[in-house]
N, C-alpha and C. Protein backbone atom coordinates (compact mmCIF):
# COMPACT_ATOMS: atom_id res chain seq x y z
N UNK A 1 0.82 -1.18 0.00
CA UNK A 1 0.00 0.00 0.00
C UNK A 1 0.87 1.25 0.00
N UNK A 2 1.68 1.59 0.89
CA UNK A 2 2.77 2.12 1.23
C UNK A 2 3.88 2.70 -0.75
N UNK A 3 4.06 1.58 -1.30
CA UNK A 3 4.29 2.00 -2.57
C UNK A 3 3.27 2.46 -3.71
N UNK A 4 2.41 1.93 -3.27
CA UNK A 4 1.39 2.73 -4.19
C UNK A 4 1.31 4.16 -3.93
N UNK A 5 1.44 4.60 -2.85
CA UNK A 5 1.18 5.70 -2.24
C UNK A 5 2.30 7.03 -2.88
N UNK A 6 3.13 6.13 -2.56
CA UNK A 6 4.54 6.89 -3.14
C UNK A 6 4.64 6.90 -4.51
N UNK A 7 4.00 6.11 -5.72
CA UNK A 7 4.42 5.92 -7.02
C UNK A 7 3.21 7.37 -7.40
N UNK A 8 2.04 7.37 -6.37
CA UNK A 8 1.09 8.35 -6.84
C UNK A 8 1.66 9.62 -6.51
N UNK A 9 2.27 9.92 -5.56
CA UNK A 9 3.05 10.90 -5.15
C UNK A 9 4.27 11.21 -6.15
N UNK A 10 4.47 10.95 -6.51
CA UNK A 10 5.99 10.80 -7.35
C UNK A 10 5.00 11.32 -9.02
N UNK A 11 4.01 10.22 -9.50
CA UNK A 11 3.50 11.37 -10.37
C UNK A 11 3.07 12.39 -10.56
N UNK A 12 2.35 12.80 -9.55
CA UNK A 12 1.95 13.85 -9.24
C UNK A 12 2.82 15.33 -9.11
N UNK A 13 3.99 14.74 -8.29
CA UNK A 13 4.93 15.67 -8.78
C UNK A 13 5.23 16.34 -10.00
N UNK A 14 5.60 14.97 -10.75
CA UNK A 14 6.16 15.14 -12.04
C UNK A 14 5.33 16.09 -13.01
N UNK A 15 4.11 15.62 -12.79
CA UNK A 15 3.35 16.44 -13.44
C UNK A 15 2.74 17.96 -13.10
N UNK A 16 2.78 18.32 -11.57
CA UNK A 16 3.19 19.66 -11.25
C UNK A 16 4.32 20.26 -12.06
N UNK A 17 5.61 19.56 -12.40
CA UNK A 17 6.91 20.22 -12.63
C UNK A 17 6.55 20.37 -14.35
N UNK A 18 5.86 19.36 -14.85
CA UNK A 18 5.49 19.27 -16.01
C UNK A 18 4.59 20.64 -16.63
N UNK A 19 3.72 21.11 -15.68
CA UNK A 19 2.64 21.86 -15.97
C UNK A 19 3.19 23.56 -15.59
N UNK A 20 4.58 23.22 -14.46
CA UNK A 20 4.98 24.24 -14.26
C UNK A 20 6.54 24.61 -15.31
N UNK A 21 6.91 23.78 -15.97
CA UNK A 21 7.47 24.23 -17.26
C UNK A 21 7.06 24.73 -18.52
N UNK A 22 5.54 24.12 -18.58
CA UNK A 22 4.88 24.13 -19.98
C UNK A 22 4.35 25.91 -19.55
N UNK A 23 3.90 26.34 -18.54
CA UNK A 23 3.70 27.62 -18.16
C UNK A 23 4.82 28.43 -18.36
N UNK A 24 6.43 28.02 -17.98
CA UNK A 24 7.27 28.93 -17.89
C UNK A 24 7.76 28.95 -19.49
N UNK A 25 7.89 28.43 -20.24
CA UNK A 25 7.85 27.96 -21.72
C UNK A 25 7.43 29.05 -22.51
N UNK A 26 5.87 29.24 -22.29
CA UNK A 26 5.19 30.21 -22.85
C UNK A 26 5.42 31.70 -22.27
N UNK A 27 5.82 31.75 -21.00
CA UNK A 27 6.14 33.29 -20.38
C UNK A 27 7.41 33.98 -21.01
N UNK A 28 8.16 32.36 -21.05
CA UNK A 28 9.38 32.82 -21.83
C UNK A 28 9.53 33.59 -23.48
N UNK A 29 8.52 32.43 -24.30
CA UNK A 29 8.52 33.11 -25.78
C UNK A 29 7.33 34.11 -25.60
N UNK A 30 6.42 34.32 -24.56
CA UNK A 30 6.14 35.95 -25.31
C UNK A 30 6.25 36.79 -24.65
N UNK A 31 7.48 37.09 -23.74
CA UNK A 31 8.15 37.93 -23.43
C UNK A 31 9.95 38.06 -23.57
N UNK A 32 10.25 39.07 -24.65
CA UNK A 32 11.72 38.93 -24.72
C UNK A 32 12.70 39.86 -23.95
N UNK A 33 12.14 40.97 -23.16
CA UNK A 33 12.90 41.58 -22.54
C UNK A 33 13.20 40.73 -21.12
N UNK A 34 11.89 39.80 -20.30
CA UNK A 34 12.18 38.89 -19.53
C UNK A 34 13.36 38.26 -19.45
N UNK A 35 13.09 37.37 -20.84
CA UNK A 35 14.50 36.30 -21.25
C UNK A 35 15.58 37.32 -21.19
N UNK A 36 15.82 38.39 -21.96
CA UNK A 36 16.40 38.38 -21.87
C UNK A 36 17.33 39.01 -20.48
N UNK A 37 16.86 39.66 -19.30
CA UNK A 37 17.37 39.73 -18.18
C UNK A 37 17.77 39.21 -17.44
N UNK A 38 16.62 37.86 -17.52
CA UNK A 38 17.13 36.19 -17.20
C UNK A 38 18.45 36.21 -17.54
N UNK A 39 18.73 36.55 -18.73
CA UNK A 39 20.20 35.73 -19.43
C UNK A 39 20.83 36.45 -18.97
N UNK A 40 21.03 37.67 -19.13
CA UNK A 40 22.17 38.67 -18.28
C UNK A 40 22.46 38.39 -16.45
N UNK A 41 21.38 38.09 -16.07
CA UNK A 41 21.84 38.18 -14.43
C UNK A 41 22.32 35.91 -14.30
N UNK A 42 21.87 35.29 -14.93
CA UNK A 42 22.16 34.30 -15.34
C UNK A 42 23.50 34.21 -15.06
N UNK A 43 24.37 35.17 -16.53
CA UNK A 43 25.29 35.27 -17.30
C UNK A 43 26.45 35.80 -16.32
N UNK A 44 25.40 36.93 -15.01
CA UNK A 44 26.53 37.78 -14.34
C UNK A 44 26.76 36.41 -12.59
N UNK A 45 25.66 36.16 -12.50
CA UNK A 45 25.71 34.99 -11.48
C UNK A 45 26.78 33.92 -11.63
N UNK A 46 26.89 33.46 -12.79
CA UNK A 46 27.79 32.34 -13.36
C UNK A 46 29.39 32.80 -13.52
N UNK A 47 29.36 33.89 -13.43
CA UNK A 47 31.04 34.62 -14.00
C UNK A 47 31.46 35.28 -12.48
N UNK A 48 30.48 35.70 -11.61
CA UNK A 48 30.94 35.43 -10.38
C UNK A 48 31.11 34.56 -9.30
N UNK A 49 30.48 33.27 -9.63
CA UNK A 49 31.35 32.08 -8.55
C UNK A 49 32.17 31.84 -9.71
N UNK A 50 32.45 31.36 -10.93
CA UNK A 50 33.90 31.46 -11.12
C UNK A 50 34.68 32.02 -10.84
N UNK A 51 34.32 33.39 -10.73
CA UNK A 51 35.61 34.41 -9.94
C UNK A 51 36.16 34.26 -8.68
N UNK A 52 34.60 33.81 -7.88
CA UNK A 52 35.56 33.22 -6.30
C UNK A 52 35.81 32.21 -6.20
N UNK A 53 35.25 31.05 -7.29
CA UNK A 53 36.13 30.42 -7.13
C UNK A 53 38.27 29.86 -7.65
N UNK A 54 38.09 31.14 -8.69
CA UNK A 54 39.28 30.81 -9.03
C UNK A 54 40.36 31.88 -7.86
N UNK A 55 39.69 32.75 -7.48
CA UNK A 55 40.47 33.06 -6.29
C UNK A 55 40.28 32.71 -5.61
N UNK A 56 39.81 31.93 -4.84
CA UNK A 56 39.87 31.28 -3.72
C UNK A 56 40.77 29.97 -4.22
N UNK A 57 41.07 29.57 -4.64
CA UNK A 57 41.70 28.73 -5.43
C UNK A 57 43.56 29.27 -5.66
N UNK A 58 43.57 30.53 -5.94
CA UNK A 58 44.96 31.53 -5.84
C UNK A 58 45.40 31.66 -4.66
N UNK A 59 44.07 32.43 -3.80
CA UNK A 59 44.38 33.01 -2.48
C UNK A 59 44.35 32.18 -1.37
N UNK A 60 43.33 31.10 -1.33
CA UNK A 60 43.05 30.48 -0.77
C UNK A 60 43.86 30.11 0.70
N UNK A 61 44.75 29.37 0.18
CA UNK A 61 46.23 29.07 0.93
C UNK A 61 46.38 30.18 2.27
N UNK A 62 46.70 31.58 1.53
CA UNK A 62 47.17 32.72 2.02
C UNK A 62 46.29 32.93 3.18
N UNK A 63 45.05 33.39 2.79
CA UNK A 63 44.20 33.66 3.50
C UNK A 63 43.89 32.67 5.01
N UNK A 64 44.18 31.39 4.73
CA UNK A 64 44.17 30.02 5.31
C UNK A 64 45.02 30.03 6.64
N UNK A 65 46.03 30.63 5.91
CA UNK A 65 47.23 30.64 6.78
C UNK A 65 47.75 31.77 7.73
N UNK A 66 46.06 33.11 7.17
CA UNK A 66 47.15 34.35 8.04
C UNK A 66 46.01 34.32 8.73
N UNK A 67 44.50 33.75 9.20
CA UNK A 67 43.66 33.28 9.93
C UNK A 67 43.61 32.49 10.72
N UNK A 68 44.70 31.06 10.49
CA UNK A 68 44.19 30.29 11.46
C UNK A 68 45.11 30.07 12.58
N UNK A 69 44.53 29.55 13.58
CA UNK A 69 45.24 29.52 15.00
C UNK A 69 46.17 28.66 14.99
N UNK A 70 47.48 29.15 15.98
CA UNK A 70 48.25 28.39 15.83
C UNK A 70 48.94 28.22 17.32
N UNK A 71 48.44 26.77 17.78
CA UNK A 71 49.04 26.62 19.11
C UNK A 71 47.98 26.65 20.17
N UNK A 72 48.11 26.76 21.54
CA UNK A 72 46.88 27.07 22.08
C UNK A 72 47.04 28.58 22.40
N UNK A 73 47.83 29.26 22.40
CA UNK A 73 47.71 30.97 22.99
C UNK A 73 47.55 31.31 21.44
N UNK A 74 48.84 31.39 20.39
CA UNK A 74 49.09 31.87 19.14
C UNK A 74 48.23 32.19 17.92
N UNK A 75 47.88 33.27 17.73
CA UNK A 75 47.36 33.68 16.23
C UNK A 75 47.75 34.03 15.17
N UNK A 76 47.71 33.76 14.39
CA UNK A 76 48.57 34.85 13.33
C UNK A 76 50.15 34.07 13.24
N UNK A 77 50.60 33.71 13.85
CA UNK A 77 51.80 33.31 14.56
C UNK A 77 52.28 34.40 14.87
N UNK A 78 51.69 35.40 15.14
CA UNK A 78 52.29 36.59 15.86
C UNK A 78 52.52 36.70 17.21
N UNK A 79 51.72 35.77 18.35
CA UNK A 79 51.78 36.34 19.63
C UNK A 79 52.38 34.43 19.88
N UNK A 80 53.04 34.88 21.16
CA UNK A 80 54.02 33.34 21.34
C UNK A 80 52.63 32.56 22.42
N UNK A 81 53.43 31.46 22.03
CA UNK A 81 52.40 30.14 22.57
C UNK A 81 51.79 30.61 24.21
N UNK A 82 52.65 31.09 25.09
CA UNK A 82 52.47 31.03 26.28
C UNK A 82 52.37 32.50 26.83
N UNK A 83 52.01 33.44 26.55
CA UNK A 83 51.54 34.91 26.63
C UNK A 83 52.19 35.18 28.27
N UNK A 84 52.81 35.74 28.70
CA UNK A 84 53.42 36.60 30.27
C UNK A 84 52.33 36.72 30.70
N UNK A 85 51.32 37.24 30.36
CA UNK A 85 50.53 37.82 30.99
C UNK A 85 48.91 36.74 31.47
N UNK A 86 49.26 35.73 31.16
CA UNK A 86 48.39 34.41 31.71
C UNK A 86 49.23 33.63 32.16
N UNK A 87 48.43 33.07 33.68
CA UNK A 87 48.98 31.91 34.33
C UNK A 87 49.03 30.39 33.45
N UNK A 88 49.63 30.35 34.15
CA UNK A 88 50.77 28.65 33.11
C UNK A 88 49.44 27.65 33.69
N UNK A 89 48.64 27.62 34.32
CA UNK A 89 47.31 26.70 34.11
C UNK A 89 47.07 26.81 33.12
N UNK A 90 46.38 27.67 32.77
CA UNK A 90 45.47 28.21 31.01
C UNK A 90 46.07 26.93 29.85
N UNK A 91 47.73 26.91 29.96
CA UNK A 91 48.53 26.16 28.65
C UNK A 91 48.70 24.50 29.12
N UNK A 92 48.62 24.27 30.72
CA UNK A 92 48.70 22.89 30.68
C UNK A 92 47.98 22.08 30.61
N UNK A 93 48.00 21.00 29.67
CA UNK A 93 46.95 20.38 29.51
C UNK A 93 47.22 19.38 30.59
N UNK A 94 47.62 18.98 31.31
CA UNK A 94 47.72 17.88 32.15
C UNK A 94 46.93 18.31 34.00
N UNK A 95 46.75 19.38 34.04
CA UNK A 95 45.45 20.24 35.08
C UNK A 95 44.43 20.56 34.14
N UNK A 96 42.74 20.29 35.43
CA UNK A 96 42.00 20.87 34.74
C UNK A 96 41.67 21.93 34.73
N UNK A 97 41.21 22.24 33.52
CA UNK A 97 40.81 23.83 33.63
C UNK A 97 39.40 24.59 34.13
N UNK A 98 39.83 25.59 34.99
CA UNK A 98 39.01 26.48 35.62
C UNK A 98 37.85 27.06 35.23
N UNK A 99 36.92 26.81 35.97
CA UNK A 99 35.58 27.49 35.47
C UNK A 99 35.62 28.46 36.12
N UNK A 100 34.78 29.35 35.70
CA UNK A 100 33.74 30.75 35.80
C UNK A 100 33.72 30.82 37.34
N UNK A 101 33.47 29.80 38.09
CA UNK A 101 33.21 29.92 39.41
C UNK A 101 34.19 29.71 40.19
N UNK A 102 35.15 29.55 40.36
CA UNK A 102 36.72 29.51 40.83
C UNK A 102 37.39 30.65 40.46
């Protein structure tokens, strides 16, 4: 019963998608300034994820590397692992670490 259910469902779809192409079909040929705006923002949508993606693809790396953390204190690799100005708990992992209420 259960597949019957689903094979009726499944046409039914199809034929929504069917009835909702044969509509967009006709909006399309008798209107050409539509289409054609379609095609331009289409045209401009498509040429910009290529663009991020081919830079992100260049830059990628770079960007990767001047973002991510490094160590447990260190960012950037600019500031050193173990900062002066925090107690040496904070970096050992072999104590646990302190809550909010301590």
């Amino acid at each position: 019963m259960a597949e019957a259910w689903d094979s009726e469902l499944v046409t039914q779809v199809f034929g929504y998608l069917l009835a909702l192409s044969t509509e967009f079909t006709k909006e399309w040929e008798s209107n050409d300034m539509r289409a054609t705006i379609f095609k331009v923002l289409l045209g401009w949508i498509v040429l910009s994820v290529t663009a991020i993606q081919l830079a992100w693809k260049w830059y990628g790396p770079t960007v990767n590397n001047i973002y991510y953390r490094q160590g447990m204190g260190g960012q950037n690799g600019g500031t050193p692992e173990y900062p002066s100005n925090f107690p040496m708990w904070e970096s050992s992992s072999t104590e646990s670490l302190k809550t909010h209420r301590e």
